[in-house]
N, C-alpha and C. Protein backbone atom coordinates (compact mmCIF):
# COMPACT_ATOMS: atom_id res chain seq x y z
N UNK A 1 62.26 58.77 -0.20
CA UNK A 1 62.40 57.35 -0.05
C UNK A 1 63.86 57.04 0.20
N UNK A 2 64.12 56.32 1.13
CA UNK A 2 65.55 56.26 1.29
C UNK A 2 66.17 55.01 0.67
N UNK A 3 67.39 54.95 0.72
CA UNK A 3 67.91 53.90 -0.70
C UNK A 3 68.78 53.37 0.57
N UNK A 4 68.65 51.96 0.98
CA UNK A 4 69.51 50.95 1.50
C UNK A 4 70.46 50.06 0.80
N UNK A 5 71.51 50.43 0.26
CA UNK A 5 72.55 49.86 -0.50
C UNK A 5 73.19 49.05 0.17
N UNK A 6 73.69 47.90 0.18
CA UNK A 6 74.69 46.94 0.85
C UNK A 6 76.12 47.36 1.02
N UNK A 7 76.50 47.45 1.88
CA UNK A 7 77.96 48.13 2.78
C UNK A 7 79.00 47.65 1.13
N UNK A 8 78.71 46.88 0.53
CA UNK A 8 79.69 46.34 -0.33
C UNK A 8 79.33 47.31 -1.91
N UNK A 9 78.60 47.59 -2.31
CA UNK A 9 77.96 48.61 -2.97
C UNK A 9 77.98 50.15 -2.60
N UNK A 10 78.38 50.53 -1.34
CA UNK A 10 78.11 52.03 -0.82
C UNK A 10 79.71 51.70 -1.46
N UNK A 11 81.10 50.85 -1.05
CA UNK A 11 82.51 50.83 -1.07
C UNK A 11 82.93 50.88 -2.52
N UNK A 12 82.10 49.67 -3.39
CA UNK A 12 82.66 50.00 -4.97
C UNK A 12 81.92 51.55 -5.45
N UNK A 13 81.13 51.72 -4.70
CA UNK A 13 80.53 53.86 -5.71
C UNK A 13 81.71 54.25 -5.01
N UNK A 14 82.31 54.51 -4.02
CA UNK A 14 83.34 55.49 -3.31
C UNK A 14 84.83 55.25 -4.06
N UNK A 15 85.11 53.51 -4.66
CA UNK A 15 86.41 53.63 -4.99
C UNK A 15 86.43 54.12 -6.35
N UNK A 16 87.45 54.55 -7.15
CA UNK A 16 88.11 54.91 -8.02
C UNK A 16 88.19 53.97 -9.23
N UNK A 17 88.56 52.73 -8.69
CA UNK A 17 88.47 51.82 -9.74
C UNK A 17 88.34 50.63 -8.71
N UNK A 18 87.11 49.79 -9.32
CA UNK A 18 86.94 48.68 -8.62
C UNK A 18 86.64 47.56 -9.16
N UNK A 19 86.63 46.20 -8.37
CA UNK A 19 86.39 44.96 -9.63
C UNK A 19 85.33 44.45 -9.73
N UNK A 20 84.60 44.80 -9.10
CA UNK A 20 82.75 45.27 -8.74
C UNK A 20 82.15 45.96 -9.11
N UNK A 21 82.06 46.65 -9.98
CA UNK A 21 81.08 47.54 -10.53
C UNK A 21 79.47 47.07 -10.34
N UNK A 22 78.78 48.81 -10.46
CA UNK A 22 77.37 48.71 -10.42
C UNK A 22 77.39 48.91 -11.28
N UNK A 23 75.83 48.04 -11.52
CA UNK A 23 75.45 47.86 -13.18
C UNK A 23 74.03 48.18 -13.76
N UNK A 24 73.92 48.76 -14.48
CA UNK A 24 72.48 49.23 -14.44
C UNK A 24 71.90 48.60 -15.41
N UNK A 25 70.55 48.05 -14.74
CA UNK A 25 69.72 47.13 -16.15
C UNK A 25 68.67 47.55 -16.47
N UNK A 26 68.08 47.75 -17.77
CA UNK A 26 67.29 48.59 -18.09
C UNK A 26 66.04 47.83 -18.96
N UNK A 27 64.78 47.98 -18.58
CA UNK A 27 63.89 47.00 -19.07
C UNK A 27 62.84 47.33 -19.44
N UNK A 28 62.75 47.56 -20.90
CA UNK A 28 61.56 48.56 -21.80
C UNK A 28 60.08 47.87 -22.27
N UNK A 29 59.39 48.12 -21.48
CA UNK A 29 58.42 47.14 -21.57
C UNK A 29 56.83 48.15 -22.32
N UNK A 30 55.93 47.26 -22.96
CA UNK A 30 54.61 47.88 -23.71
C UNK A 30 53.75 46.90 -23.44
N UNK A 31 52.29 47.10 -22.99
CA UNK A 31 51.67 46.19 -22.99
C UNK A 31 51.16 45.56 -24.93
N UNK A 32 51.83 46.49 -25.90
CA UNK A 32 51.15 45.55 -27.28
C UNK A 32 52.54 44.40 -27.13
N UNK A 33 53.54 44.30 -26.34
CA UNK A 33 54.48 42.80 -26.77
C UNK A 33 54.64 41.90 -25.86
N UNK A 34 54.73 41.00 -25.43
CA UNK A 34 55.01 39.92 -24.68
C UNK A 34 56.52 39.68 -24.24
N UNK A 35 57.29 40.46 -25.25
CA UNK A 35 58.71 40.18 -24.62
C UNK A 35 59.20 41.58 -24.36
N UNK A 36 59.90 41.78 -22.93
CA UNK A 36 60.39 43.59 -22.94
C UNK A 36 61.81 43.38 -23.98
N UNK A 37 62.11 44.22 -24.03
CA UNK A 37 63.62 44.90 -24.00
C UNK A 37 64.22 44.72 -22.56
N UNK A 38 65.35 44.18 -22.55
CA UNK A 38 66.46 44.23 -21.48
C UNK A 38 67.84 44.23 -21.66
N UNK A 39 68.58 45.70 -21.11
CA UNK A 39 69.35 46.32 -21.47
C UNK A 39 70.65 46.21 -20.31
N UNK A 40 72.04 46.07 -20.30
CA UNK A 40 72.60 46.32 -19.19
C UNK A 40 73.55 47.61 -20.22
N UNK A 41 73.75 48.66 -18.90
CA UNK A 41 74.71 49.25 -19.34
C UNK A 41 76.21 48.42 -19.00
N UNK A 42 76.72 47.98 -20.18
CA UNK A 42 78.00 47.55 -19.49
C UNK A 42 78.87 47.11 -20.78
N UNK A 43 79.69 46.07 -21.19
CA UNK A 43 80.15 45.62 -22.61
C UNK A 43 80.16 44.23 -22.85
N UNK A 44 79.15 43.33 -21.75
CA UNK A 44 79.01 42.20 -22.06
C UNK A 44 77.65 41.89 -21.55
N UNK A 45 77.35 40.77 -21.94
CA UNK A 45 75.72 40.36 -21.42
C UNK A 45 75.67 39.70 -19.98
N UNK A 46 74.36 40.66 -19.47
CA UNK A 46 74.71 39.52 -17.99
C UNK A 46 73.00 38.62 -17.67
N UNK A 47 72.91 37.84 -16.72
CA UNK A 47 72.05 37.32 -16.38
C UNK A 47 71.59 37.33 -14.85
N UNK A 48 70.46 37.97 -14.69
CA UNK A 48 70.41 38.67 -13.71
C UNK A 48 68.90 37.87 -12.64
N UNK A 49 68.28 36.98 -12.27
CA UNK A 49 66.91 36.76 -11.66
C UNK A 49 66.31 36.06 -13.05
N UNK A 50 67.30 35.04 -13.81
CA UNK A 50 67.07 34.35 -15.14
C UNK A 50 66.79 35.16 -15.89
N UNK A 51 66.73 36.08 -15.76
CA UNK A 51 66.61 37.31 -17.32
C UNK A 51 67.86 37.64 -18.21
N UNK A 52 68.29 37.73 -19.49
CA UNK A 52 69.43 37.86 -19.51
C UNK A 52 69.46 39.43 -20.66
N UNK A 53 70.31 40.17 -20.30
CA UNK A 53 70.23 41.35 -20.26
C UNK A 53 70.90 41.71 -21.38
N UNK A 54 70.89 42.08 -22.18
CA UNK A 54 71.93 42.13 -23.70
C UNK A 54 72.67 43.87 -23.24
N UNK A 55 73.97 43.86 -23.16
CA UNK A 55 75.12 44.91 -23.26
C UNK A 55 74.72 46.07 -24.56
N UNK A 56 74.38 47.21 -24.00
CA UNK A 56 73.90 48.23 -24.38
C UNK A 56 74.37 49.11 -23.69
N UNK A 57 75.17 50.73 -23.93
CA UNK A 57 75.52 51.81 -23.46
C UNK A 57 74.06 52.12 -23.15
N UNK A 58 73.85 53.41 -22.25
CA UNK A 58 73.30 54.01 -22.76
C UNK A 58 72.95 54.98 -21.20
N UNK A 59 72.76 56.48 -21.36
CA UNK A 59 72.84 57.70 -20.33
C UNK A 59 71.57 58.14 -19.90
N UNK A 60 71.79 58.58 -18.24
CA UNK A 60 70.18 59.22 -18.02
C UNK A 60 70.70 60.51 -17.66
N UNK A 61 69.78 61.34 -17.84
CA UNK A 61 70.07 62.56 -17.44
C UNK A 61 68.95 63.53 -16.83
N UNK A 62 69.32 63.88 -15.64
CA UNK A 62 68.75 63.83 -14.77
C UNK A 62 67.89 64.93 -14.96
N UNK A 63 66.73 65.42 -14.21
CA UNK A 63 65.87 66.36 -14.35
C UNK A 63 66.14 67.53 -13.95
N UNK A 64 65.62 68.70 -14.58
CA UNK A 64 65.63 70.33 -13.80
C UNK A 64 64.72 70.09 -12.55
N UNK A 65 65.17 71.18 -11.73
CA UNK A 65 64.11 71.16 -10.69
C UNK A 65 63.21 72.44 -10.88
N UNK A 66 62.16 72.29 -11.25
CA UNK A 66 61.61 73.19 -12.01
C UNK A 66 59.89 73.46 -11.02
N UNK A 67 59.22 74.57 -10.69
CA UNK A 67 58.25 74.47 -10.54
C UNK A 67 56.38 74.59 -11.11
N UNK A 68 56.00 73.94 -10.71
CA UNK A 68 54.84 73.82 -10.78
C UNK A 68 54.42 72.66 -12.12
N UNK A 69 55.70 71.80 -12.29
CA UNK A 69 55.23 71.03 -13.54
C UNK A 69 56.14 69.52 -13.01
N UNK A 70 56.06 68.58 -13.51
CA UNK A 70 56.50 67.10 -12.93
C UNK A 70 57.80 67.33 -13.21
N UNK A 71 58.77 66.95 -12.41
CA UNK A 71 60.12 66.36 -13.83
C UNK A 71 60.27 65.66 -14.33
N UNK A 72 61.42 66.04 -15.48
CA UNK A 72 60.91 64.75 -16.56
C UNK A 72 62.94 64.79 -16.66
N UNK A 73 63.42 63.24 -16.86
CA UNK A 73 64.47 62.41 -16.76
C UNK A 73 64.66 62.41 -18.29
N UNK A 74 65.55 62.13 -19.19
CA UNK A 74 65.72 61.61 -19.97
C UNK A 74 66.56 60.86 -20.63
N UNK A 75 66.65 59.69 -21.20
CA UNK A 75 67.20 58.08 -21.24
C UNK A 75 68.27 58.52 -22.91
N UNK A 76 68.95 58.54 -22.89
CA UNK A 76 69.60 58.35 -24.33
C UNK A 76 70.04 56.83 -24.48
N UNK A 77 70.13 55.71 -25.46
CA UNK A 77 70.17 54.72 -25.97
C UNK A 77 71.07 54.42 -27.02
N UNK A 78 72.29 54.08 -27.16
CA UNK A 78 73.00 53.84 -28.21
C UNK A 78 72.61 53.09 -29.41
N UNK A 79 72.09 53.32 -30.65
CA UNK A 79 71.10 52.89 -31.48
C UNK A 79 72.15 51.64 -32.49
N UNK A 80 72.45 50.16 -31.25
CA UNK A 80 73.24 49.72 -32.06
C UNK A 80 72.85 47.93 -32.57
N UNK A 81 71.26 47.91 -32.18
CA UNK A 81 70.57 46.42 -32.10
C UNK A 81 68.97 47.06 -33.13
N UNK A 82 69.44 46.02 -34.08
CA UNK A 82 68.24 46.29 -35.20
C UNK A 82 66.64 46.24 -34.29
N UNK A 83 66.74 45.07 -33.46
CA UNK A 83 65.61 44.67 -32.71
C UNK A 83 65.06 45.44 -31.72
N UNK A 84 66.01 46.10 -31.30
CA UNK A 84 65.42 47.19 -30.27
C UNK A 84 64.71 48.58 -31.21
N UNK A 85 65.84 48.90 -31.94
CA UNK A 85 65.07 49.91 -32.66
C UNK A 85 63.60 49.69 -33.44
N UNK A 86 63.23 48.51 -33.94
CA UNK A 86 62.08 48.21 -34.64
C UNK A 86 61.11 48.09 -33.72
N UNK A 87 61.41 47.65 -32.27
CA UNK A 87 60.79 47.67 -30.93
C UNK A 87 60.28 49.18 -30.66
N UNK A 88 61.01 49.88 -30.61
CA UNK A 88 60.68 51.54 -30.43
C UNK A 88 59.87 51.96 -31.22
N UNK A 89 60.84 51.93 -32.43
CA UNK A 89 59.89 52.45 -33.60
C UNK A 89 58.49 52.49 -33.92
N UNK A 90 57.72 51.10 -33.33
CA UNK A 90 56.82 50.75 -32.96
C UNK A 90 55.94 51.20 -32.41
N UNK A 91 56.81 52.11 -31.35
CA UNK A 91 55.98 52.42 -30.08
C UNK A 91 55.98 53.93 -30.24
N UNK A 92 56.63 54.39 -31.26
CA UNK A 92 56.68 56.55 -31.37
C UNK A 92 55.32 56.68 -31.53
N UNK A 93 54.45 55.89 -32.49
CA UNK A 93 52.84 56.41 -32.33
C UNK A 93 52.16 56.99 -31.35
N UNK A 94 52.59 56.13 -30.33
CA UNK A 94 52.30 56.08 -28.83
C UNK A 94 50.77 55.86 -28.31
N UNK A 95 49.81 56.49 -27.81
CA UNK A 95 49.11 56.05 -27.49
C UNK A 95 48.59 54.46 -26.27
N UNK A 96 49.84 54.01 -26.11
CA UNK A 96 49.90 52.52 -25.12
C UNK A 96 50.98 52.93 -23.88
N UNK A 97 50.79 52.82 -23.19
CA UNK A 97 51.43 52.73 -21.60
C UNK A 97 53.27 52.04 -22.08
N UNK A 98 53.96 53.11 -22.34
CA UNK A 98 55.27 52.09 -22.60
C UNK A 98 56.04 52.81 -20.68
N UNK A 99 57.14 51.33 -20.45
CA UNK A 99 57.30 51.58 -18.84
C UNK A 99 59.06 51.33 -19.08
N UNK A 100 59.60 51.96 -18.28
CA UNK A 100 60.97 51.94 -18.31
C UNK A 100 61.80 51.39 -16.80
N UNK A 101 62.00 50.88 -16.45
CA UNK A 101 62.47 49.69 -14.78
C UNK A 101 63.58 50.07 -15.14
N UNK A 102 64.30 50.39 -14.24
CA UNK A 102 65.99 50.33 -14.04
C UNK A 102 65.98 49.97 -12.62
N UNK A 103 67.05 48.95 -12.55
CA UNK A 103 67.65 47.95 -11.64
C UNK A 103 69.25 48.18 -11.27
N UNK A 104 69.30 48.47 -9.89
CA UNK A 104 71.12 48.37 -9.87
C UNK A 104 71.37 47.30 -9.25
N UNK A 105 72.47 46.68 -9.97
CA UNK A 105 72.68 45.31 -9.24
C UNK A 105 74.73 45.73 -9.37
N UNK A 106 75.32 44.48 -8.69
CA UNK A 106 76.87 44.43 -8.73
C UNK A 106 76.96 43.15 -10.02
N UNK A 107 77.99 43.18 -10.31
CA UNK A 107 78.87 42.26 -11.07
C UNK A 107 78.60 40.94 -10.79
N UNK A 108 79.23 40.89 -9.15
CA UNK A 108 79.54 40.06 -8.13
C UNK A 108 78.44 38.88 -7.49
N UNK A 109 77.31 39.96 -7.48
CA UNK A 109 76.09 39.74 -7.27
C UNK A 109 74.55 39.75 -8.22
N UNK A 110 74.79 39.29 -9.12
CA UNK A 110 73.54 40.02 -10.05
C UNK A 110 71.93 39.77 -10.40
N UNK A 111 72.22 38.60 -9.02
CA UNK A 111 70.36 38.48 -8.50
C UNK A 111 69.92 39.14 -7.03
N UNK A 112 71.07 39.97 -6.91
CA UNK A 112 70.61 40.75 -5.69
C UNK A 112 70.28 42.22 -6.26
N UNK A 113 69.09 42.98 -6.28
CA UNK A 113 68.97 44.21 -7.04
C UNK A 113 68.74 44.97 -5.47
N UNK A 114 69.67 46.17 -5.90
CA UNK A 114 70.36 47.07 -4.65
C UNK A 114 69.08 48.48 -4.70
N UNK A 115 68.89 48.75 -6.06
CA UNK A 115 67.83 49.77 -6.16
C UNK A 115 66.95 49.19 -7.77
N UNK A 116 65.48 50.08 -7.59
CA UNK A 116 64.80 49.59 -8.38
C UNK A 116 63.91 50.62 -8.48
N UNK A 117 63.47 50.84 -9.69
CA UNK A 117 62.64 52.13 -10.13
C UNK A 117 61.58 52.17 -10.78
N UNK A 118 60.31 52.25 -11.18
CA UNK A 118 59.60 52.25 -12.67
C UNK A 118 59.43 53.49 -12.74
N UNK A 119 59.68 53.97 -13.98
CA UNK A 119 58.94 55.42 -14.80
C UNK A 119 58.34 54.99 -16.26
N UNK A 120 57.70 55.90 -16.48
CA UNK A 120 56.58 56.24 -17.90
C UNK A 120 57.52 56.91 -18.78
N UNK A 121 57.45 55.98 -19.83
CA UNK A 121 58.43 56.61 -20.79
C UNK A 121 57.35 57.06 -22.30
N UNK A 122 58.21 58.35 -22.42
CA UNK A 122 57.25 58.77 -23.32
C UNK A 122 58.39 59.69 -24.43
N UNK A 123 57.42 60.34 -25.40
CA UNK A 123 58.30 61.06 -26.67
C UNK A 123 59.77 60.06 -27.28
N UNK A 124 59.24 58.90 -27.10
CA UNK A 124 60.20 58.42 -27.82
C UNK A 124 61.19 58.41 -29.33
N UNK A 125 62.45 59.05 -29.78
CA UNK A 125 62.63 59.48 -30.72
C UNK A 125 63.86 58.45 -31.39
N UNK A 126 63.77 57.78 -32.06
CA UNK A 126 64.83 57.14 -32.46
C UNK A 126 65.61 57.79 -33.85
N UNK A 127 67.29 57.98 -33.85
CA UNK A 127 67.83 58.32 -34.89
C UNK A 127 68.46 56.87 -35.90
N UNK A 128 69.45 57.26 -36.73
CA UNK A 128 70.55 56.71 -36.89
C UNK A 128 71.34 55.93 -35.84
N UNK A 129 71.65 57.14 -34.74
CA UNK A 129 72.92 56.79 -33.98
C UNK A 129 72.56 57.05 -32.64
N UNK A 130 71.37 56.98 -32.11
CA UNK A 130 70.83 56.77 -30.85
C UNK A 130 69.57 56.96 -30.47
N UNK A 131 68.64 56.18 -29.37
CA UNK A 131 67.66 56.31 -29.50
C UNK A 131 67.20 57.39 -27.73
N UNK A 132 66.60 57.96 -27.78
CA UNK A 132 66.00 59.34 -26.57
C UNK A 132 64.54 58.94 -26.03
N UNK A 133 64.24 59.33 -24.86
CA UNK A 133 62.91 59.11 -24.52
C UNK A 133 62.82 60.06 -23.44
N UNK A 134 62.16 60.61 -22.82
CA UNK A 134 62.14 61.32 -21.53
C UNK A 134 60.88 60.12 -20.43
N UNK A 135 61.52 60.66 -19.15
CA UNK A 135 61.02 59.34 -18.42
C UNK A 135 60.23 60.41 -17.24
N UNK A 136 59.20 59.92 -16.81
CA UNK A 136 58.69 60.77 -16.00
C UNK A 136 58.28 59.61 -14.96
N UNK A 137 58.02 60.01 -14.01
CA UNK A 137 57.97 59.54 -12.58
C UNK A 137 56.44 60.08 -11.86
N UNK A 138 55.25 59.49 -11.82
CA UNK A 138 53.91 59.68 -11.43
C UNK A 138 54.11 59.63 -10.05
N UNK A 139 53.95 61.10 -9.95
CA UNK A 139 54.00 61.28 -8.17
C UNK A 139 52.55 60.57 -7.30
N UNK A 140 52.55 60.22 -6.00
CA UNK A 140 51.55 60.08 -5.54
C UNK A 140 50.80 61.10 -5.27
N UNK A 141 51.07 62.16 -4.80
CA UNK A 141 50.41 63.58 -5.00
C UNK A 141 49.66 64.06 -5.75
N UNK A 142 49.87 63.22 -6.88
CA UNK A 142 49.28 63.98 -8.02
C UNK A 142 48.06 63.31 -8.19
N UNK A 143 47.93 62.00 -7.38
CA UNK A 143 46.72 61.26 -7.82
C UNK A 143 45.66 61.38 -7.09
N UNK A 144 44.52 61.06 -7.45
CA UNK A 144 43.27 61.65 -6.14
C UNK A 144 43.25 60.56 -5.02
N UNK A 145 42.78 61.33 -3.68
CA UNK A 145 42.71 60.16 -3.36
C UNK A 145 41.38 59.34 -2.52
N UNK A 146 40.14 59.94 -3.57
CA UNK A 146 39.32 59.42 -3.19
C UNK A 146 38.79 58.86 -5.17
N UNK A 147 37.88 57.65 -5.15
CA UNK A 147 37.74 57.37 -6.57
C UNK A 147 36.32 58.41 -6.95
N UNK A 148 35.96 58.39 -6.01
CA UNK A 148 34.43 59.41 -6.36
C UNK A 148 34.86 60.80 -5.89
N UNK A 149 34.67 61.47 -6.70
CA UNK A 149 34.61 63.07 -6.32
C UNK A 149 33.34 63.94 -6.87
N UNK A 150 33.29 64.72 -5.81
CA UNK A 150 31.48 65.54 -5.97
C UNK A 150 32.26 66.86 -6.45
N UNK A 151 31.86 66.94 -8.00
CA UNK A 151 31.94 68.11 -8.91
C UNK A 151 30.75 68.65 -9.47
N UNK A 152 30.73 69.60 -10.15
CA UNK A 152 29.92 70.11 -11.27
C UNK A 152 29.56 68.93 -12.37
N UNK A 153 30.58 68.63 -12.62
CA UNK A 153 30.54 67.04 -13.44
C UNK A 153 29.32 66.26 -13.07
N UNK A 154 30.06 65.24 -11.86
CA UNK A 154 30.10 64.46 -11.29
C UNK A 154 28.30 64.06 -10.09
N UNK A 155 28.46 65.44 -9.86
CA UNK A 155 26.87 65.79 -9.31
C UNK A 155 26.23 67.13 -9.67
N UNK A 156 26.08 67.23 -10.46
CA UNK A 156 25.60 69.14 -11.09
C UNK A 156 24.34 69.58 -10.35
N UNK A 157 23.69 68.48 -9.75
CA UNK A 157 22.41 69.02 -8.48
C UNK A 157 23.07 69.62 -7.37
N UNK A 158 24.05 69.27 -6.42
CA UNK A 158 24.75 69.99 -5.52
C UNK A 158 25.30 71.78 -5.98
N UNK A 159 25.29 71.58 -7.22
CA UNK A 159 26.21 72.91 -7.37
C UNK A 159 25.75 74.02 -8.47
């Protein structure tokens, strides 16, 4: 999939130090709550498409390239908002669809989102002093792509 960044966004990743920064917003959502989590990596709060994003560190790290199994991403979280953690905490049982959106937007600009992602966040582990999840990414490949399929299952007279 190719990533179309705005000529002004390709210039602040290339400089060194710029007064534009990209900003990454991060938005932890479960269908048991009505309100997500929304995270910016940065040291102040921003407001982004009326959402407003509460200032949170926090690192991804990127996947092995590994074969014959999905990759899997994983999110570290600086464990420093009572509310988020009781939010998680919540959700380690697991069993419910929890979804992880990251958004890059500029400073400058922060209702224009430059890239945009969803992954499945799962093994969620919260400490003391930070919270971990690994994020996986549901290939289309992997899904069928017919809804009926003729199996042993499915039709055991054919087979």
């Amino acid at each position: 999939m190719a990533k179309n960044f705005s000529n002004a966004l390709k210039a602040n990743l290339i400089i060194s130090s710029s007064d534009d920064d990209a900003l990454y917003l991060l938005t932890i959502s479960n269908v048991l709550f009505s309100d997500p989590i929304r995270l910016v990596n940065d040291s102040c709060d921003i407001v982004s498409n009326g959402e407003t994003y509460v200032s949170c560190q926090f690192r991804m790290i990127l996947p092995n390239e590994t074969d014959k199994q999905a990759s899997t991403a994983s999110i570290e979280i600086d464990n420093i908002s009572r509310s988020v953690t009781r939010f998680l905490e919540q959700l380690q049982a697991g069993g419910h669809n929890t979804q992880a959106f990251i958004q890059v937007i500029t400073r400058s600009t922060p209702n224009i989102v430059e890239y945009q992602s969803l992954f499945d966040m799962s093994g969620i582990q919260v400490t003391k002093y930070k919270i971990t999840a690994q994020l996986t990414y549901q290939s289309v490949l992997n899904k069928r792509a017919c809804k009926r399929v003729y199996d042993k299952r499915t039709s055991p007279g054919l087979f």
